[in-house]
C-alpha atoms as a PDB file:
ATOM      1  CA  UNK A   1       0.000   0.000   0.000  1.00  0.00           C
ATOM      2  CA  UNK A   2       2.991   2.308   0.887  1.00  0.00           C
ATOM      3  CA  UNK A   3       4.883   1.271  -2.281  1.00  0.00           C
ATOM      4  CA  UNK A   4       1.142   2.438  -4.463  1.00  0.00           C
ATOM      5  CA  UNK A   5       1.104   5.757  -2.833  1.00  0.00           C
ATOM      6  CA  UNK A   6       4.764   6.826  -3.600  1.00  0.00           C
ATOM      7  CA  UNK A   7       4.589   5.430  -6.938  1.00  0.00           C
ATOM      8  CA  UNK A   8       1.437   7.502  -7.789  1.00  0.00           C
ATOM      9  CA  UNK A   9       2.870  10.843  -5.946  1.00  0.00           C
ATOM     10  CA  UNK A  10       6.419   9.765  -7.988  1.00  0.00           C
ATOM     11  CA  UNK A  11       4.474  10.073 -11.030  1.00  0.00           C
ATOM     12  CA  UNK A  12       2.085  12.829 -10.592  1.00  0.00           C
ATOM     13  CA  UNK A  13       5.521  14.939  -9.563  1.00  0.00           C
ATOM     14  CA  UNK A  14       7.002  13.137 -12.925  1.00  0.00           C
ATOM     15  CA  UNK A  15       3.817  14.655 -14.904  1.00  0.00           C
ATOM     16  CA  UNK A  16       3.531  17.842 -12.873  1.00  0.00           C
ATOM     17  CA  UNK A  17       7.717  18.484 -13.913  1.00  0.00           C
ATOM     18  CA  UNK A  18       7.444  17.566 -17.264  1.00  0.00           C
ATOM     19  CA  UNK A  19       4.546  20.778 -17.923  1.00  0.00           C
ATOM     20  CA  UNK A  20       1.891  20.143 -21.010  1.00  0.00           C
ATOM     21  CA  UNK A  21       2.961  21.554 -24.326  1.00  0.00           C
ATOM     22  CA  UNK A  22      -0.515  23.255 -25.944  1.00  0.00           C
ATOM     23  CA  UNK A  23      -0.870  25.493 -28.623  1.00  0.00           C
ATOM     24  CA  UNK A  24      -2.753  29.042 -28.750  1.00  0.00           C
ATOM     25  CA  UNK A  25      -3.818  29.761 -32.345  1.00  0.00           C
ATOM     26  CA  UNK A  26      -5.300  33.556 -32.304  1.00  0.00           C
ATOM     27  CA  UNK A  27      -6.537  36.298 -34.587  1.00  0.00           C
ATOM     28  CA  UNK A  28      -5.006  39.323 -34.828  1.00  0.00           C
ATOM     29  CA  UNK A  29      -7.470  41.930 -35.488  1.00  0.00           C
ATOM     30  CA  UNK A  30      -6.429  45.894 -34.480  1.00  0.00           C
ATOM     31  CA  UNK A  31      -9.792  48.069 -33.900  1.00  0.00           C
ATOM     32  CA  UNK A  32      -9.219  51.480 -35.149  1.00  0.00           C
ATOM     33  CA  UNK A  33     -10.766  53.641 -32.328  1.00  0.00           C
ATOM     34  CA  UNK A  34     -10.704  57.224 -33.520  1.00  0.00           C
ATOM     35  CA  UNK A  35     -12.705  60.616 -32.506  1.00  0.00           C
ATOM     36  CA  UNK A  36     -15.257  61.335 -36.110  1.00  0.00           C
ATOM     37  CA  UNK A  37     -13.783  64.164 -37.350  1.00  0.00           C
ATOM     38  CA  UNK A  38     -15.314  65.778 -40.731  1.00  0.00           C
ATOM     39  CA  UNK A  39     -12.344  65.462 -42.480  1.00  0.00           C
ATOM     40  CA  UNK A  40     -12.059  64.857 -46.826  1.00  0.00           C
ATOM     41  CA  UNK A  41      -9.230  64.137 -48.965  1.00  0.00           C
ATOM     42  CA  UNK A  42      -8.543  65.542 -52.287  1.00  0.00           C
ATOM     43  CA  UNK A  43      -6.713  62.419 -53.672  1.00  0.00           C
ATOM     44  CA  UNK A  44      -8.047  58.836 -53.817  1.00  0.00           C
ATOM     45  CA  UNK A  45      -5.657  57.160 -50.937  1.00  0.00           C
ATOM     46  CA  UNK A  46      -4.071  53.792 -51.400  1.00  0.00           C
ATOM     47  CA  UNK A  47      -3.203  51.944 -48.499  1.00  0.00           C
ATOM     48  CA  UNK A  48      -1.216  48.606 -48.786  1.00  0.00           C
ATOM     49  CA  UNK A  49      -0.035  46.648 -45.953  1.00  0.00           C
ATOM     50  CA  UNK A  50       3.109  44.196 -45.929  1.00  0.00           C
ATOM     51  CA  UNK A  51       4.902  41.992 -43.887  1.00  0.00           C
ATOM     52  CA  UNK A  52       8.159  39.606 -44.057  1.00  0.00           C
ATOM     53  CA  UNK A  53       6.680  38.163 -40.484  1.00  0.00           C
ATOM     54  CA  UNK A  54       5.612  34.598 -40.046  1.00  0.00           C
ATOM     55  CA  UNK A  55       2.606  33.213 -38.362  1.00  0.00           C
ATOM     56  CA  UNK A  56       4.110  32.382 -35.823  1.00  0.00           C
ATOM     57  CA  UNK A  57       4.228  35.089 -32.633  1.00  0.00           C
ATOM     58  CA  UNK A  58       6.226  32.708 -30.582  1.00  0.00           C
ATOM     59  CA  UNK A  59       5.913  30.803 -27.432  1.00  0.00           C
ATOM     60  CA  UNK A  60       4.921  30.671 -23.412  1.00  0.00           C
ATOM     61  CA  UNK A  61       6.740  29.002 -21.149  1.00  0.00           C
ATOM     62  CA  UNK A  62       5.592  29.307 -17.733  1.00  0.00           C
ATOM     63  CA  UNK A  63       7.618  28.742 -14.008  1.00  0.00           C
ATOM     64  CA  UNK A  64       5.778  25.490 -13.989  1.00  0.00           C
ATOM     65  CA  UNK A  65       6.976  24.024 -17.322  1.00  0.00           C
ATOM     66  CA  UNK A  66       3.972  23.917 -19.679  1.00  0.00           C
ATOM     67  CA  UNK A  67       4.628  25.611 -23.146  1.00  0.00           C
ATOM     68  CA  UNK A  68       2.262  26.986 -25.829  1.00  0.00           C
ATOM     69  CA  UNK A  69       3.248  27.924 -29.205  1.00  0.00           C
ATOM     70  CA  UNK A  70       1.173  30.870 -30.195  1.00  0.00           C
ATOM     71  CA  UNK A  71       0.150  31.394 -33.898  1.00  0.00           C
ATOM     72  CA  UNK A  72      -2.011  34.247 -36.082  1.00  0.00           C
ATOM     73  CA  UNK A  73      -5.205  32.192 -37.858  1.00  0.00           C
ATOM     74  CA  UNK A  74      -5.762  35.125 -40.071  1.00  0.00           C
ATOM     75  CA  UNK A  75      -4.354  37.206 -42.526  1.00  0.00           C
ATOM     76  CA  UNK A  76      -2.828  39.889 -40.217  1.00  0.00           C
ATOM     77  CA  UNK A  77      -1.719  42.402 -43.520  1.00  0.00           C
ATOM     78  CA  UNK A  78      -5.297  42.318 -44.287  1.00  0.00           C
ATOM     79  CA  UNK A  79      -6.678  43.319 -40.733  1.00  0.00           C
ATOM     80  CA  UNK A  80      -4.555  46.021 -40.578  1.00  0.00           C
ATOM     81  CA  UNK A  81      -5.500  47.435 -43.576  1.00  0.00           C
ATOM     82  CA  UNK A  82      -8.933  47.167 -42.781  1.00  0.00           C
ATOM     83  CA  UNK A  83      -8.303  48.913 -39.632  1.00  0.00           C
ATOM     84  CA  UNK A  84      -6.733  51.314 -40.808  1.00  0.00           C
ATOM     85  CA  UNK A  85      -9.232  52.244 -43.647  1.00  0.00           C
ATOM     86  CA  UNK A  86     -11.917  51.952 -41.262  1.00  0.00           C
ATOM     87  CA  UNK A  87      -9.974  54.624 -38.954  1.00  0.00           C
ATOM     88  CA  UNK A  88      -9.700  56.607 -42.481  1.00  0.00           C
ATOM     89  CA  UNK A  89     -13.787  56.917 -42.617  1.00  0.00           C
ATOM     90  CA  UNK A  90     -13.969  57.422 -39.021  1.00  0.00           C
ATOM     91  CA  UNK A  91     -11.618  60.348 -39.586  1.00  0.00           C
ATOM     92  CA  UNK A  92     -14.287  61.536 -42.555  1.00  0.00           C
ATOM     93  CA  UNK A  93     -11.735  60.174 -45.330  1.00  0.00           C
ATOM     94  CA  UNK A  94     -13.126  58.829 -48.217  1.00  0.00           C
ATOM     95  CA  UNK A  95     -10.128  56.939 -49.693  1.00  0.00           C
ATOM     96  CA  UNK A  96     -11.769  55.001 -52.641  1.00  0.00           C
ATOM     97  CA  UNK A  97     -12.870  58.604 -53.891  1.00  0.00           C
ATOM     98  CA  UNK A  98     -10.412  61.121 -55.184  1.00  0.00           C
ATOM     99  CA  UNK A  99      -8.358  62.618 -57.975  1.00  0.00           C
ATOM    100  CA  UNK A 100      -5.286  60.947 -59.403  1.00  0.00           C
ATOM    101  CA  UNK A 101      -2.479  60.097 -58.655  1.00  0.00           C
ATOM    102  CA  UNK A 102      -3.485  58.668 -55.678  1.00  0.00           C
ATOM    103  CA  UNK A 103      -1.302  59.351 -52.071  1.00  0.00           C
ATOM    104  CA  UNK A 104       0.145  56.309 -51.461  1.00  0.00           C
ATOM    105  CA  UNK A 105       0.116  55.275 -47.494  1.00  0.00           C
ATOM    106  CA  UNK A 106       2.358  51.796 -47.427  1.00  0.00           C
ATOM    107  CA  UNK A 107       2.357  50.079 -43.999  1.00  0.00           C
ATOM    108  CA  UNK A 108       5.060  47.475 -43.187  1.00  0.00           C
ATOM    109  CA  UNK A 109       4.223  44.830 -39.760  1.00  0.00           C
ATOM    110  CA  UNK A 110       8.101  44.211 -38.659  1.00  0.00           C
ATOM    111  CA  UNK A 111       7.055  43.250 -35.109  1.00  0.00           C
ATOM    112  CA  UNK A 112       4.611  40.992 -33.765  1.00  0.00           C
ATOM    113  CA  UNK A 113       6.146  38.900 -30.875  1.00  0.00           C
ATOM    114  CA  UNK A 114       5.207  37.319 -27.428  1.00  0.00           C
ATOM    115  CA  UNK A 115       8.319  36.464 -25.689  1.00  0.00           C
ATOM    116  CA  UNK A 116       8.439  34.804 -21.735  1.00  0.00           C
ATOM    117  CA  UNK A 117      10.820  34.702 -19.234  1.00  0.00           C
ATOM    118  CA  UNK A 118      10.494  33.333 -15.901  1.00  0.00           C
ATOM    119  CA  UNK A 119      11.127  34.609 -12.404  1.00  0.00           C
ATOM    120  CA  UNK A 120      10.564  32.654  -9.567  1.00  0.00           C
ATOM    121  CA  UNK A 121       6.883  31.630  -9.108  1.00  0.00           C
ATOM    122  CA  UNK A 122       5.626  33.776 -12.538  1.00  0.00           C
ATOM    123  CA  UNK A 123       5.621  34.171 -15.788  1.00  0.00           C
ATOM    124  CA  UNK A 124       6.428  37.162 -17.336  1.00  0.00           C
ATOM    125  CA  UNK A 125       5.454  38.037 -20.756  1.00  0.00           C
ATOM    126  CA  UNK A 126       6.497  41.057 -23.473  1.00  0.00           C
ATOM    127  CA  UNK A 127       3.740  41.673 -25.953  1.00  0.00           C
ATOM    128  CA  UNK A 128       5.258  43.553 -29.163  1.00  0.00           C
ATOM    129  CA  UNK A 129       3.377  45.043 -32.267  1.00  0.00           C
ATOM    130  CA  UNK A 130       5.149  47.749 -34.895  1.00  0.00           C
ATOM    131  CA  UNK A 131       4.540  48.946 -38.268  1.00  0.00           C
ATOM    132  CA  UNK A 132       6.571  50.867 -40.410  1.00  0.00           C
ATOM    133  CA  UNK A 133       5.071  53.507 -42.580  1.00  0.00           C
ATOM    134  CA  UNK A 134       5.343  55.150 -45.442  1.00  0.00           C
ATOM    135  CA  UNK A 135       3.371  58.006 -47.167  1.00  0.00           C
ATOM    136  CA  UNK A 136       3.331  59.669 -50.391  1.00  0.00           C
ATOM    137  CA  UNK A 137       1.121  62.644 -50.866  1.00  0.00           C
ATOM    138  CA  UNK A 138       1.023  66.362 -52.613  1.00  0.00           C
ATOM    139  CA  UNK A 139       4.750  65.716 -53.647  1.00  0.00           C
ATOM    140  CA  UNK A 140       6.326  64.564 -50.350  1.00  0.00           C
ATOM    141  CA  UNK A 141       7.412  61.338 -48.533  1.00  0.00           C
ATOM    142  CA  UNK A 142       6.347  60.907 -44.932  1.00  0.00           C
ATOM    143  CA  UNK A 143       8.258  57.911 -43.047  1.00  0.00           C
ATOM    144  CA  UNK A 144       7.550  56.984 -39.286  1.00  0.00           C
ATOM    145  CA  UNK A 145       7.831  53.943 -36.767  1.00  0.00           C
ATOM    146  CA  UNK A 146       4.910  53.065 -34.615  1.00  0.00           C
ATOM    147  CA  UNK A 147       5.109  50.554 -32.181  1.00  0.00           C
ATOM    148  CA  UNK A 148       3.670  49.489 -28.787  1.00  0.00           C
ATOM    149  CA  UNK A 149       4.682  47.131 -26.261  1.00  0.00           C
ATOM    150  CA  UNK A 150       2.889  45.390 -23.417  1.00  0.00           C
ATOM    151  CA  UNK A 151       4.087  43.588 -20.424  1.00  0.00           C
ATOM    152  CA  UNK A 152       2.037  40.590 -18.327  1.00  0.00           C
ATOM    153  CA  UNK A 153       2.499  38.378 -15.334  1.00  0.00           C
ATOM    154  CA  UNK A 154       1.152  35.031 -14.581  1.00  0.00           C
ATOM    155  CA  UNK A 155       0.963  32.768 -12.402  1.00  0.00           C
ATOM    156  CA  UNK A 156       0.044  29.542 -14.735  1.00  0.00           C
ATOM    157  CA  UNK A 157      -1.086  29.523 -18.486  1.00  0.00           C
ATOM    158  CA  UNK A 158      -2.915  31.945 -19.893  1.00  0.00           C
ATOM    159  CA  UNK A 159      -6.023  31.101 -21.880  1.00  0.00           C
ATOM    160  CA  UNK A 160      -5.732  31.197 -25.510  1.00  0.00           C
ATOM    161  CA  UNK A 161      -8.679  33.648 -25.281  1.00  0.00           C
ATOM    162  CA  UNK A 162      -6.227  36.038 -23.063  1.00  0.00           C
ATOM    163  CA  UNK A 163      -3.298  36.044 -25.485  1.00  0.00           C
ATOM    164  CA  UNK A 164      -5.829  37.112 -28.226  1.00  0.00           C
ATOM    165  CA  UNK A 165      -7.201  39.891 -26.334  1.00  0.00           C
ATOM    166  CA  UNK A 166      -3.692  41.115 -25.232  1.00  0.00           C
ATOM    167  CA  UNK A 167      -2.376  40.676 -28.944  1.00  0.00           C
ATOM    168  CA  UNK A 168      -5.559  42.531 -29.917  1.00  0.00           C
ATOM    169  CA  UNK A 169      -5.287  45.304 -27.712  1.00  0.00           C
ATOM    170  CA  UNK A 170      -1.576  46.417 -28.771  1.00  0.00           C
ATOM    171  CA  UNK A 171      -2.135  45.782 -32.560  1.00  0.00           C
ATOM    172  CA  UNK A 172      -4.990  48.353 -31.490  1.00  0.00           C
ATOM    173  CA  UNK A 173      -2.884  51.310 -30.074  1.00  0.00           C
ATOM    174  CA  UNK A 174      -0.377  50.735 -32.394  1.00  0.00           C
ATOM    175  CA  UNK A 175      -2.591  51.619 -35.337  1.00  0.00           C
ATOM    176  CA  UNK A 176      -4.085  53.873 -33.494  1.00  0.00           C
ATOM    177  CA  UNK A 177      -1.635  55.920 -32.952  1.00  0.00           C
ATOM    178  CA  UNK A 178      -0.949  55.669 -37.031  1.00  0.00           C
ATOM    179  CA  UNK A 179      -3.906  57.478 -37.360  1.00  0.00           C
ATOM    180  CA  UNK A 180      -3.541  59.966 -34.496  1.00  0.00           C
ATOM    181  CA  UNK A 181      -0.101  61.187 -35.945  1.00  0.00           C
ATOM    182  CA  UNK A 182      -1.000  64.473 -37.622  1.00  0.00           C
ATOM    183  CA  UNK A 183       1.421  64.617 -40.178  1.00  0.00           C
ATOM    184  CA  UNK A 184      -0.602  62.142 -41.816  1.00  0.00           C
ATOM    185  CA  UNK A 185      -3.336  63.590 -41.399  1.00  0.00           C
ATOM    186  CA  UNK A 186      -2.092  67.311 -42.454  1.00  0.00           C
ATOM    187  CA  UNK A 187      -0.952  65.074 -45.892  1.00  0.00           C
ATOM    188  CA  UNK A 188      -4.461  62.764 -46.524  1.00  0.00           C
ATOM    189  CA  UNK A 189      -6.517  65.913 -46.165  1.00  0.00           C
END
């Protein structure tokens, strides 16, 4: 009877050390949040998003060994885009209407990360999102960096449903504050 119990607490330690490997597959889908403004544009505006990122964000590890891979399910050049255009007609734009040549606003995702490290008893995780933008309009070129960056604790591992809310939330204030910068607004209008 003695020999049963330590076996079965030797092997619930030997499961409990060994962690569970999972994977969180999310959708990354920024919400432009902007005040309506009554703002128009002369020119039509183009807006194409690119990306040389993977699908893959990266991984948890937590203090208590279990692991989760996290990867986009979506097409993350197209919800930006449609964020951002969205933001655009919140703003008053109307970028499908316009004179030619159009002004050109290119948007590049170069970060999209979730990295861990552990300390002690928690996890702690660093949420990154950037884009890199370009804009051409009435004769000049317009380049800035926006990024934001987020940082978590836990304890265990986060629902899948928490990393895609977190995710969500800094691809959010990232392209929000794309369309708060007023240079390009000063060049859509």
């Amino acid at each position: 009877m003695l020999n049963k119990k330590l076996l079965l607490t030797l092997s619930l330690s030997t499961l409990l050390l060994a962690g569970c490997s999972t994977t969180h597959y999310i959708s990354v889908t920024p919400q432009a949040d902007v005040k309506g403004k009554s703002l128009t544009n002369e020119r039509v505006i183009n807006v194409t998003t690119s990306t040389k990122l993977t699908n893959s964000i990266g991984f948890i590890k937590t203090s208590i060994n279990e692991r989760a891979d996290i990867f986009t399910t979506n097409d993350v050049k197209q919800s930006v885009k449609d964020s951002v255009l969205a933001g655009l007609r919140e703003l008053g734009f109307t970028p499908e209407q316009g004179v030619m040549p159009a002004a050109d606003l290119q948007i590049e995702i170069t970060k999209m990360s979730y990295t861990t490290t552990v300390e002690t008893l928690k996890t702690v995780a660093t949420l990154e999102f950037e884009l890199k933008t370009t804009l051409a309009a009435k004769g000049q070129t317009y380049k800035a960096n926006y990024g934001s960056e987020k940082v978590r604790e836990y304890g265990t591992m986060p629902y899948q449903q928490s990393v895609q809310d977190d995710m969500n939330s800094l691809a959010s204030q990232t392209v929000n504050r794309l369309l708060s910068d007023p240079n390009i607004i000063i060049l859509l209008k």
